[in-house]
C-alpha atoms as a PDB file:
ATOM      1  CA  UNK A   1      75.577 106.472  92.134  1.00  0.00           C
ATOM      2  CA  UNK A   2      79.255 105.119  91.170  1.00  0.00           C
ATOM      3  CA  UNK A   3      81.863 108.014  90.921  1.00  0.00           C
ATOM      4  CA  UNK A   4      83.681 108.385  87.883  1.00  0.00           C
ATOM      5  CA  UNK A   5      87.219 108.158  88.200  1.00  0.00           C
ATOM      6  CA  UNK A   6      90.962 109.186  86.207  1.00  0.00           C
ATOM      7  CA  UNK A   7      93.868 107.770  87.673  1.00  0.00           C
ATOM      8  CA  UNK A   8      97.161 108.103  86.573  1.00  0.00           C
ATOM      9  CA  UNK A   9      99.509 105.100  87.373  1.00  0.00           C
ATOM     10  CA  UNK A  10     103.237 107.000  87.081  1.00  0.00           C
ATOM     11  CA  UNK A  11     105.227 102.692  87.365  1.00  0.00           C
ATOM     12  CA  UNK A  12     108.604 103.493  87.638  1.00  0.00           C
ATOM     13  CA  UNK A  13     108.639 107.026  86.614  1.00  0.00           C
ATOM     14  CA  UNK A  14     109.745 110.520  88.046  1.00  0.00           C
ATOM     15  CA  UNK A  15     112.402 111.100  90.979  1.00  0.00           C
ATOM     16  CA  UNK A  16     111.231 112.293  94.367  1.00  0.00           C
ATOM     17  CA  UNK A  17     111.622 116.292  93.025  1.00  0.00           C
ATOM     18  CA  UNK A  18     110.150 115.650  89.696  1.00  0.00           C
ATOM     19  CA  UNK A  19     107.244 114.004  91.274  1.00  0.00           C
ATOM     20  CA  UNK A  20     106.732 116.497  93.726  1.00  0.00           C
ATOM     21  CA  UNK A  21     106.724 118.926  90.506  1.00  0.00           C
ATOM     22  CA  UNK A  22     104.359 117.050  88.800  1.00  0.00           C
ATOM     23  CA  UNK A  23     101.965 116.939  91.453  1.00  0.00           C
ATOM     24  CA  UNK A  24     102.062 120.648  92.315  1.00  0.00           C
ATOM     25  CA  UNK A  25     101.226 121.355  88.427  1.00  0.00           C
ATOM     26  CA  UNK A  26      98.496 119.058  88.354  1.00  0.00           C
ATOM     27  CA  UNK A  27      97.060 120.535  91.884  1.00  0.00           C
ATOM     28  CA  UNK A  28      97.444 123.832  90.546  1.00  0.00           C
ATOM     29  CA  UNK A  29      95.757 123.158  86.881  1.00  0.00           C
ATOM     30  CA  UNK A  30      92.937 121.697  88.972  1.00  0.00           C
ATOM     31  CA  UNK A  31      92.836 124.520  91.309  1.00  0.00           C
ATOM     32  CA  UNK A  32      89.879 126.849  89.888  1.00  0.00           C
ATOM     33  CA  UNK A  33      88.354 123.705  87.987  1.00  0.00           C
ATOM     34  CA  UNK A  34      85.116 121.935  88.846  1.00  0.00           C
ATOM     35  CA  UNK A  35      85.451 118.310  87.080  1.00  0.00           C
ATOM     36  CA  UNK A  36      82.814 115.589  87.190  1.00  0.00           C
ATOM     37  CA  UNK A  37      85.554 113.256  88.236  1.00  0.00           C
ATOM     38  CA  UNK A  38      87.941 111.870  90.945  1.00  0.00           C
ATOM     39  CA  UNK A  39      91.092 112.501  90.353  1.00  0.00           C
ATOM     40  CA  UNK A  40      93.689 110.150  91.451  1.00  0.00           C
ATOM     41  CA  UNK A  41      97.840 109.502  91.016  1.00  0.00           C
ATOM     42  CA  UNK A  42      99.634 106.418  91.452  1.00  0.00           C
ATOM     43  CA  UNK A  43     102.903 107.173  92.600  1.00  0.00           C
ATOM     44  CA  UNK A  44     106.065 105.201  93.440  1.00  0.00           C
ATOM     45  CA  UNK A  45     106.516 104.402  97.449  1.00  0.00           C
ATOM     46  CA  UNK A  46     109.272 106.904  98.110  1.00  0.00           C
ATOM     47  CA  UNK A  47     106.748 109.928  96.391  1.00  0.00           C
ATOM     48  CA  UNK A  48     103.667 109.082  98.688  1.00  0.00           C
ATOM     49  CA  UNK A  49     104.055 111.288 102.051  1.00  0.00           C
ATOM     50  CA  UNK A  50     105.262 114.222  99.927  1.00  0.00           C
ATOM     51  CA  UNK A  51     102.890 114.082  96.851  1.00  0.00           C
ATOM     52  CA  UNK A  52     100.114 113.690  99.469  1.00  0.00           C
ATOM     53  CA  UNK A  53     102.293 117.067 101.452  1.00  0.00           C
ATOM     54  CA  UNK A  54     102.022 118.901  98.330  1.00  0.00           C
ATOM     55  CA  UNK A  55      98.267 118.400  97.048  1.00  0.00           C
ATOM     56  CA  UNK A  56      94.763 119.083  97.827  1.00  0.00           C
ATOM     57  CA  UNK A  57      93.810 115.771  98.864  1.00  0.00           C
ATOM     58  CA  UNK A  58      90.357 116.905  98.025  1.00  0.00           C
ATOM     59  CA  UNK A  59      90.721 117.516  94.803  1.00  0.00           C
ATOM     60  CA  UNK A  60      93.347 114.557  94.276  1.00  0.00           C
ATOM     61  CA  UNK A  61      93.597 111.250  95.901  1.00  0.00           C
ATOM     62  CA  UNK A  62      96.999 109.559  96.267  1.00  0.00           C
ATOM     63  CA  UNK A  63      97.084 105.671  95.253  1.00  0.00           C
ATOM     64  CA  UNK A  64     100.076 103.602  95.787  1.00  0.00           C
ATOM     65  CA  UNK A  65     101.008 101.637  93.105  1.00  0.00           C
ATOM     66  CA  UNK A  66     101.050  97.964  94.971  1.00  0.00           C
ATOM     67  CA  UNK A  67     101.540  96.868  98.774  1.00  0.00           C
ATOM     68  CA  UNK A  68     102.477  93.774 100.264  1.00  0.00           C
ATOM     69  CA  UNK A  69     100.974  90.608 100.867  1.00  0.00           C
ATOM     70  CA  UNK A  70     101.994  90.380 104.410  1.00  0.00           C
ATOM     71  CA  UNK A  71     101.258  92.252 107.719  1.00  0.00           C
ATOM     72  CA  UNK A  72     104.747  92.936 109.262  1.00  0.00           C
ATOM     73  CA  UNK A  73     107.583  91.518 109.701  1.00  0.00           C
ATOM     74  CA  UNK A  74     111.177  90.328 107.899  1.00  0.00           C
ATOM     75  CA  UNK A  75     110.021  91.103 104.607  1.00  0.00           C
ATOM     76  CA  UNK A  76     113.084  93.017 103.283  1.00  0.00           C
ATOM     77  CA  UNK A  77     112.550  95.422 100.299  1.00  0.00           C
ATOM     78  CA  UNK A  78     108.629  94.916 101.180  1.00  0.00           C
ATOM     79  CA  UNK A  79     105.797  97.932 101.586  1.00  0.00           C
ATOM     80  CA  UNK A  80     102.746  97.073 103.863  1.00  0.00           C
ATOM     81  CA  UNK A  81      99.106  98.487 103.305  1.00  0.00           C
ATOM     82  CA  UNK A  82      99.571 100.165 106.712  1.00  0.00           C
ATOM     83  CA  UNK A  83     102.741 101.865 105.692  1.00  0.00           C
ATOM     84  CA  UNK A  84     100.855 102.951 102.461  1.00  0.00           C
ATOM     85  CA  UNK A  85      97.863 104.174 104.625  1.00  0.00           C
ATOM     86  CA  UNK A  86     100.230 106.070 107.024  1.00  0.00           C
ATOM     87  CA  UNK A  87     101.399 108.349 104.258  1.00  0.00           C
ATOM     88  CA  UNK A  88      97.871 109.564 103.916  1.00  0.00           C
ATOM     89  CA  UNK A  89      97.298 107.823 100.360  1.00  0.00           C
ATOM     90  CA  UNK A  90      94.336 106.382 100.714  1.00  0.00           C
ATOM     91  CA  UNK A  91      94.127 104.109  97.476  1.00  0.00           C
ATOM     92  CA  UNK A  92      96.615 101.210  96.193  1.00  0.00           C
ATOM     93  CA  UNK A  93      96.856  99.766  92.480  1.00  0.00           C
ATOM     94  CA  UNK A  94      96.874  95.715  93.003  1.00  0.00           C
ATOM     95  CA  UNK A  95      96.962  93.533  90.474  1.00  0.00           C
ATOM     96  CA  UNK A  96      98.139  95.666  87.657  1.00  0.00           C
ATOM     97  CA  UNK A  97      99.144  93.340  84.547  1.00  0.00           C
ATOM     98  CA  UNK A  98     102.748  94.293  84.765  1.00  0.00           C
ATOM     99  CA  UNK A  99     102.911  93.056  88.608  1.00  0.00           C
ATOM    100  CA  UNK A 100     101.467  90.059  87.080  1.00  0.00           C
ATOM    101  CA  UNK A 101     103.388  89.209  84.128  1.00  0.00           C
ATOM    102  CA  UNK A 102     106.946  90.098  85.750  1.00  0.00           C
ATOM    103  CA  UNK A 103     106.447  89.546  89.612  1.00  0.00           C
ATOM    104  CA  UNK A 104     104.356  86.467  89.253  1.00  0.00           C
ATOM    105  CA  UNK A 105     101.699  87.692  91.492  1.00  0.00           C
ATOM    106  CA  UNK A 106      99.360  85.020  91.862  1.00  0.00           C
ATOM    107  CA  UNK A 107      95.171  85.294  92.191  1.00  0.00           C
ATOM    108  CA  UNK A 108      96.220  83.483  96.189  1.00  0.00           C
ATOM    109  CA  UNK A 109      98.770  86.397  96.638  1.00  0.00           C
ATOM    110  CA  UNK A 110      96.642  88.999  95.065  1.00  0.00           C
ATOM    111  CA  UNK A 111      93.433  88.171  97.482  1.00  0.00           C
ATOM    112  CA  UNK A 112      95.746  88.686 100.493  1.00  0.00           C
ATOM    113  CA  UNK A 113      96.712  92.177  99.614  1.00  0.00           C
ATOM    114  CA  UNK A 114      93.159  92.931  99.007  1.00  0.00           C
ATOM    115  CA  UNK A 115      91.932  91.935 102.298  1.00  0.00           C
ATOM    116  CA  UNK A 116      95.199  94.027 103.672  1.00  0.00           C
ATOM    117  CA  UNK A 117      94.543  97.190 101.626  1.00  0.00           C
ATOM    118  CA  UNK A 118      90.810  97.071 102.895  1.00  0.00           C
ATOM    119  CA  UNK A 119      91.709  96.542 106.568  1.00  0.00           C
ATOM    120  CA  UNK A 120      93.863  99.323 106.414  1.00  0.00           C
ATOM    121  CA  UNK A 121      91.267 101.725 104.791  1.00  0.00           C
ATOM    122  CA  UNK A 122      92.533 101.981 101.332  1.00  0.00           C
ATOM    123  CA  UNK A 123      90.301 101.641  98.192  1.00  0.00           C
ATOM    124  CA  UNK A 124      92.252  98.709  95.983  1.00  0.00           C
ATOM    125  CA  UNK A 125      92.017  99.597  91.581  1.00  0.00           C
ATOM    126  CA  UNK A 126      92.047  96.138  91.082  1.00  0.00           C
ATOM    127  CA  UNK A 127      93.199  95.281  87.765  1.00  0.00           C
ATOM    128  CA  UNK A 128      92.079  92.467  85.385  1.00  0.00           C
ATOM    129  CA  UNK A 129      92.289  92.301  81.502  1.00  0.00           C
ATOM    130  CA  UNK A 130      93.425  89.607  79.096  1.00  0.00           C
ATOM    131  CA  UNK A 131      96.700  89.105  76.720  1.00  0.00           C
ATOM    132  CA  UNK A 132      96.500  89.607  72.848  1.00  0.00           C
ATOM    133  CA  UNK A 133      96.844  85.509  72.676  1.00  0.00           C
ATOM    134  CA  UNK A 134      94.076  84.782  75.197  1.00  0.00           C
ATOM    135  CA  UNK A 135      91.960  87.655  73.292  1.00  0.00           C
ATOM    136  CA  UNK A 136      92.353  86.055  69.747  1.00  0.00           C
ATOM    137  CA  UNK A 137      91.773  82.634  70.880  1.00  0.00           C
ATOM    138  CA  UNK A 138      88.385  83.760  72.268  1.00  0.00           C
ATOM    139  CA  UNK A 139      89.277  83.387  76.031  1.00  0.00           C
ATOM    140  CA  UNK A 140      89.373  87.066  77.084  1.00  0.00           C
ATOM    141  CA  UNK A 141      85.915  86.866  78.936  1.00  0.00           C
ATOM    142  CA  UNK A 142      87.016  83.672  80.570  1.00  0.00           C
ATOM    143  CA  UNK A 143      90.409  85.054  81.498  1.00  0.00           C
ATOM    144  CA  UNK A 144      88.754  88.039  82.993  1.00  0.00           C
ATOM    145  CA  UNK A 145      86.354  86.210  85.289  1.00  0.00           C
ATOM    146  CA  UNK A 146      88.296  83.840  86.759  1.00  0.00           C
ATOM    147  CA  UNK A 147      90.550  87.019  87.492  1.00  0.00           C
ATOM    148  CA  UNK A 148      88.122  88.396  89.308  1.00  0.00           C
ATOM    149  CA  UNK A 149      86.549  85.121  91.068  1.00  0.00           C
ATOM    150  CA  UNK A 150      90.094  84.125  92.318  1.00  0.00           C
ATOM    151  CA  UNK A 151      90.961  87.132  94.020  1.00  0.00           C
ATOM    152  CA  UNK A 152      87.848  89.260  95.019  1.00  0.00           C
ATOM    153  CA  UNK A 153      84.907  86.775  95.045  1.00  0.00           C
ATOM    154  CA  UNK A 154      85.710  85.545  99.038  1.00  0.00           C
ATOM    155  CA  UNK A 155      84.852  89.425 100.157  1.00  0.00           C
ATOM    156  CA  UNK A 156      81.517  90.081 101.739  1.00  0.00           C
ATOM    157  CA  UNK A 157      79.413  92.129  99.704  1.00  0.00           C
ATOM    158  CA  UNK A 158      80.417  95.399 101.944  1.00  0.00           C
ATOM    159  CA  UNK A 159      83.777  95.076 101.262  1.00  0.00           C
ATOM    160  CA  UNK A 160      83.403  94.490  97.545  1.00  0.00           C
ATOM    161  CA  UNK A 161      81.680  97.610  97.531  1.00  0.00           C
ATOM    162  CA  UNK A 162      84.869  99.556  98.160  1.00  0.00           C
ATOM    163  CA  UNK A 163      86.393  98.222  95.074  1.00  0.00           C
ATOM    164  CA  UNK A 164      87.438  99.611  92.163  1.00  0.00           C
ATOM    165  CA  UNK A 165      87.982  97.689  89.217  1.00  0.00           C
ATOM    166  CA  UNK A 166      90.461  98.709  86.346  1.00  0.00           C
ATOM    167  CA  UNK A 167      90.218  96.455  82.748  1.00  0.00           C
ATOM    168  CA  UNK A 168      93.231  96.434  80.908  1.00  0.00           C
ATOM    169  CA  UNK A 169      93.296  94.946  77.955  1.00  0.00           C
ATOM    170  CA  UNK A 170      96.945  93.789  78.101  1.00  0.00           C
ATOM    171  CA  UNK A 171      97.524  93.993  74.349  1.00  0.00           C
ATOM    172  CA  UNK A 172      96.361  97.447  73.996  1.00  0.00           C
ATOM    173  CA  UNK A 173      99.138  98.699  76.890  1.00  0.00           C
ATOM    174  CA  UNK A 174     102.352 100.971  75.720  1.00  0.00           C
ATOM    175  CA  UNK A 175     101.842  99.094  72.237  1.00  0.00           C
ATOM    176  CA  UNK A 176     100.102 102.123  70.113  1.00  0.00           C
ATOM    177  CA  UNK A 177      96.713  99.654  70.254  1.00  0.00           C
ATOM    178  CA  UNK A 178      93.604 100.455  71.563  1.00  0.00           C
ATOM    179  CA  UNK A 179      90.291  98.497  72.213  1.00  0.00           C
ATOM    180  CA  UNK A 180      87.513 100.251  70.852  1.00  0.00           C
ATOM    181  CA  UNK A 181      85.319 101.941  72.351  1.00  0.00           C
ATOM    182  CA  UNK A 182      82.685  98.988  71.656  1.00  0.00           C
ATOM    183  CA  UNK A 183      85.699  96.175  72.713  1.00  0.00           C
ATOM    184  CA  UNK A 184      85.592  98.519  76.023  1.00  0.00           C
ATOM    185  CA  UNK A 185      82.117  98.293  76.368  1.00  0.00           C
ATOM    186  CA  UNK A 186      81.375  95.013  75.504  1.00  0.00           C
ATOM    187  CA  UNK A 187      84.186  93.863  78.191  1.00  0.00           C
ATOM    188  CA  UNK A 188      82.752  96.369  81.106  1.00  0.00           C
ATOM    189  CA  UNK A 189      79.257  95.279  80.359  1.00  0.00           C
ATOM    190  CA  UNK A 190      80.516  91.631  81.031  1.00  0.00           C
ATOM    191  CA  UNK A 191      82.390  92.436  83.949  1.00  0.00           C
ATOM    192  CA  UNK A 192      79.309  93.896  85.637  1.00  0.00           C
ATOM    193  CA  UNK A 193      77.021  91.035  84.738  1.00  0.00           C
ATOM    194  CA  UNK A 194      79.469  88.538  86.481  1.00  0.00           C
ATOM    195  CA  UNK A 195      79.391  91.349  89.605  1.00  0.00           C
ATOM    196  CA  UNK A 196      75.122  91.244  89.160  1.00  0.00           C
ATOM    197  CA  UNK A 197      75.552  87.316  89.398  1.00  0.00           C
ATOM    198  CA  UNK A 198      77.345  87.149  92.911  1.00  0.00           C
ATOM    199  CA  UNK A 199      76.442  90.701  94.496  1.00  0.00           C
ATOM    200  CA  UNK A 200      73.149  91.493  92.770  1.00  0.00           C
ATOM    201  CA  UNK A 201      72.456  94.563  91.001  1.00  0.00           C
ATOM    202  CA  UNK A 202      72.432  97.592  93.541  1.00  0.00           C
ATOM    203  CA  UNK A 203      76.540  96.500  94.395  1.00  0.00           C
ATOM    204  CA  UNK A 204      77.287  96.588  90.341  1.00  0.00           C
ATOM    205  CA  UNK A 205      75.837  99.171  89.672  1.00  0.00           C
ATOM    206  CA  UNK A 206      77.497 100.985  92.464  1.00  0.00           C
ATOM    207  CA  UNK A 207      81.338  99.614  91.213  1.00  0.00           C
ATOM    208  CA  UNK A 208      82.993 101.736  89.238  1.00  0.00           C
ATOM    209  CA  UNK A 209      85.244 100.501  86.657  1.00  0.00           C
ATOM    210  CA  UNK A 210      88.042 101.858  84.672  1.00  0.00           C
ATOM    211  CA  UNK A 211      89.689 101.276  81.193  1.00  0.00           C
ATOM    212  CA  UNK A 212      92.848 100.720  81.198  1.00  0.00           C
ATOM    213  CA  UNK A 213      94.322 100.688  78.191  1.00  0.00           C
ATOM    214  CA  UNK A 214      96.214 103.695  76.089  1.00  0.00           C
ATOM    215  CA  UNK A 215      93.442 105.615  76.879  1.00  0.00           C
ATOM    216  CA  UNK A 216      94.791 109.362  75.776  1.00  0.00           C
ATOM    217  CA  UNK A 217      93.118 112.965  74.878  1.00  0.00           C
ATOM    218  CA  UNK A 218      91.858 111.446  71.246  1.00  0.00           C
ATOM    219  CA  UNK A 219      90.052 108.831  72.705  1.00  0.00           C
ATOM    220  CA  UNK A 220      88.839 109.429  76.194  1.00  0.00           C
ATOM    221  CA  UNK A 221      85.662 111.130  75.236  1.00  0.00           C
ATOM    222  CA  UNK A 222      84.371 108.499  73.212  1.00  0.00           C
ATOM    223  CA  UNK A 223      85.479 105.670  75.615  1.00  0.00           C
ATOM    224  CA  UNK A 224      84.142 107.381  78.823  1.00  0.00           C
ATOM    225  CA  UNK A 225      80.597 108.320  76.578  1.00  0.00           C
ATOM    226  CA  UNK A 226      80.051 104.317  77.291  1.00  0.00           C
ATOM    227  CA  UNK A 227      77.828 103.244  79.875  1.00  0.00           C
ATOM    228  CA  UNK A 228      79.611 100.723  81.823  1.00  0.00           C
ATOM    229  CA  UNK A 229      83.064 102.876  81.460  1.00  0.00           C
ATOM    230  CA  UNK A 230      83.455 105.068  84.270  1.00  0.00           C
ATOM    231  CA  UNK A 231      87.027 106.011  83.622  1.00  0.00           C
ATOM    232  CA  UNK A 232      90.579 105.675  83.242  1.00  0.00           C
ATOM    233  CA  UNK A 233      93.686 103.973  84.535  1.00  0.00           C
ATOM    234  CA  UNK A 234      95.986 106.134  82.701  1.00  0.00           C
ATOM    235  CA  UNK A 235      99.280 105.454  82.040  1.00  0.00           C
ATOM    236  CA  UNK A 236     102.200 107.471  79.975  1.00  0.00           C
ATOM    237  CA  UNK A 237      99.637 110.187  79.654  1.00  0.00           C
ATOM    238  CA  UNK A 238      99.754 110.991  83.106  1.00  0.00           C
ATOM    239  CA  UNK A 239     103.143 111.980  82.908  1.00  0.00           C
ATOM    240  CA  UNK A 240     102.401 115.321  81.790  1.00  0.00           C
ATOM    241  CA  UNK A 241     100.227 117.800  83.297  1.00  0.00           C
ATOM    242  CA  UNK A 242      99.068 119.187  79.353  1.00  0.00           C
ATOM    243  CA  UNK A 243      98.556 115.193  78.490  1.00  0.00           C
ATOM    244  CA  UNK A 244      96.634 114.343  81.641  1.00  0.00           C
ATOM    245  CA  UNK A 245      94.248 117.026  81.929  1.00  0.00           C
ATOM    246  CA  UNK A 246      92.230 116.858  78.809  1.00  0.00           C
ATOM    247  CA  UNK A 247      91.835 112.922  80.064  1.00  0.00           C
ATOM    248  CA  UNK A 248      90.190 114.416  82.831  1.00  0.00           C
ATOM    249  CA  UNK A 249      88.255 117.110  81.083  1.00  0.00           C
ATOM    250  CA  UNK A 250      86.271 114.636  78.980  1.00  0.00           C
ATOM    251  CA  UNK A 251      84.273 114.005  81.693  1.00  0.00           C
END
């Protein structure tokens, strides 16, 4: 049975005591709470050993918010997977259309922090999703496979298994826009058809996969009430505890 799953990616948000803050107000909203989710925040590098420090990491997993593409080595300014996993996060966001768009992270570069992230025991939310010109020129589905092909489709079926994916619908991000709930659907369904084609049915149906786009308290019910939506990569809205839970709670 997939899990259903709320992350919130923080990006470039929140010093080290604010985040700390955050994180003790969300572990403490959670604390007498059953939810029929996983909760999980993205936070930046310099949060991770503390936000981990200052949560139940059974009630919350901590996700990095990227990781290298390389091992070791004389990689100034870079983060490994194994530095992530030594924090005690044990998830990373790869792929994530803003990594894309103004890092230039390529499909080749993208596939090598995959294999990293799984070698090191983290679960990658791999992100895929179209933008506004690709959707209105009909290409979205197209754009969104070959996403996926390029950077996950070399894994053996056991490690695809410990994927997550998260569709973002690129034009629907920090603009005000959201997909509908049927634009949601319609994209998840496809996106676990094109898993059903290379890993057969049992691994789809086990993937979970998260929309990611301005997903808020108005409209996470009705999103997450679709079948092939499993939950949320959640951005501004998981920047506040009284924002963030009712995400959650529409599970």
């Amino acid at each position: 049975m997939r899990k259903n799953i709320v992350a919130g990616n923080w990006k470039m948000n929140k010093n080290l005591q604010e985040g700390i803050e955050l994180a003790k107000e969300l572990n403490e909203a959670l604390k007498n709470k059953t939810v029929n989710c996983d909760v999980v925040i993205g936070t930046p590098f310099i949060h991770l050993a503390s936000v981990v420090n200052s949560v139940d990491t059974n009630k919350i997993g901590v996700s990095a918010q990227n990781c290298a593409d390389k091992e070791s080595g004389a990689y100034t300014g870079e983060v490994s997977a194994a530095m992530v996993a030594s924090t005690g996060a044990k998830y990373v966001i790869l792929g994530h259309s803003e990594r894309r768009a103004y890092y230039r992270e390529t499909p080749e570069t993208l596939k090598e922090k995959v294999k990293l992230a799984l070698a090191n025991g983290l679960t990658p939310i791999f992100c895929i999703g179209e933008v506004l010109e690709e959707r209105e020129s009909g290409k979205h589905f197209d754009v969104v496979k070959s996403q996926i092909e390029a950077s996950l489709f070399d894994l053996s079926p056991a490690d695809f298994g410990k994927i997550v994916l998260a569709y973002e619908p690129v034009w629907a991000i920090g603009t005000g826009k959201t997909a509908t709930a049927g634009q949601a659907q319609e994209m998840h369904a496809f996106i676990r058809k094109t898993l059903v084609e290379k890993y057969g049915k049992e691994i789809a149906d086990n993937t979970s996969i998260l929309y990611g786009g301005s997903a808020n308290a108005g409209n996470a019910k009705e999103l997450f009430s679709n079948p092939d939506v499993d939950g949320g990569l959640i951005g501004g809205a998981s920047l506040g505890v009284d924002k963030f839970m009712p995400i959650i709670e529409a599970f």
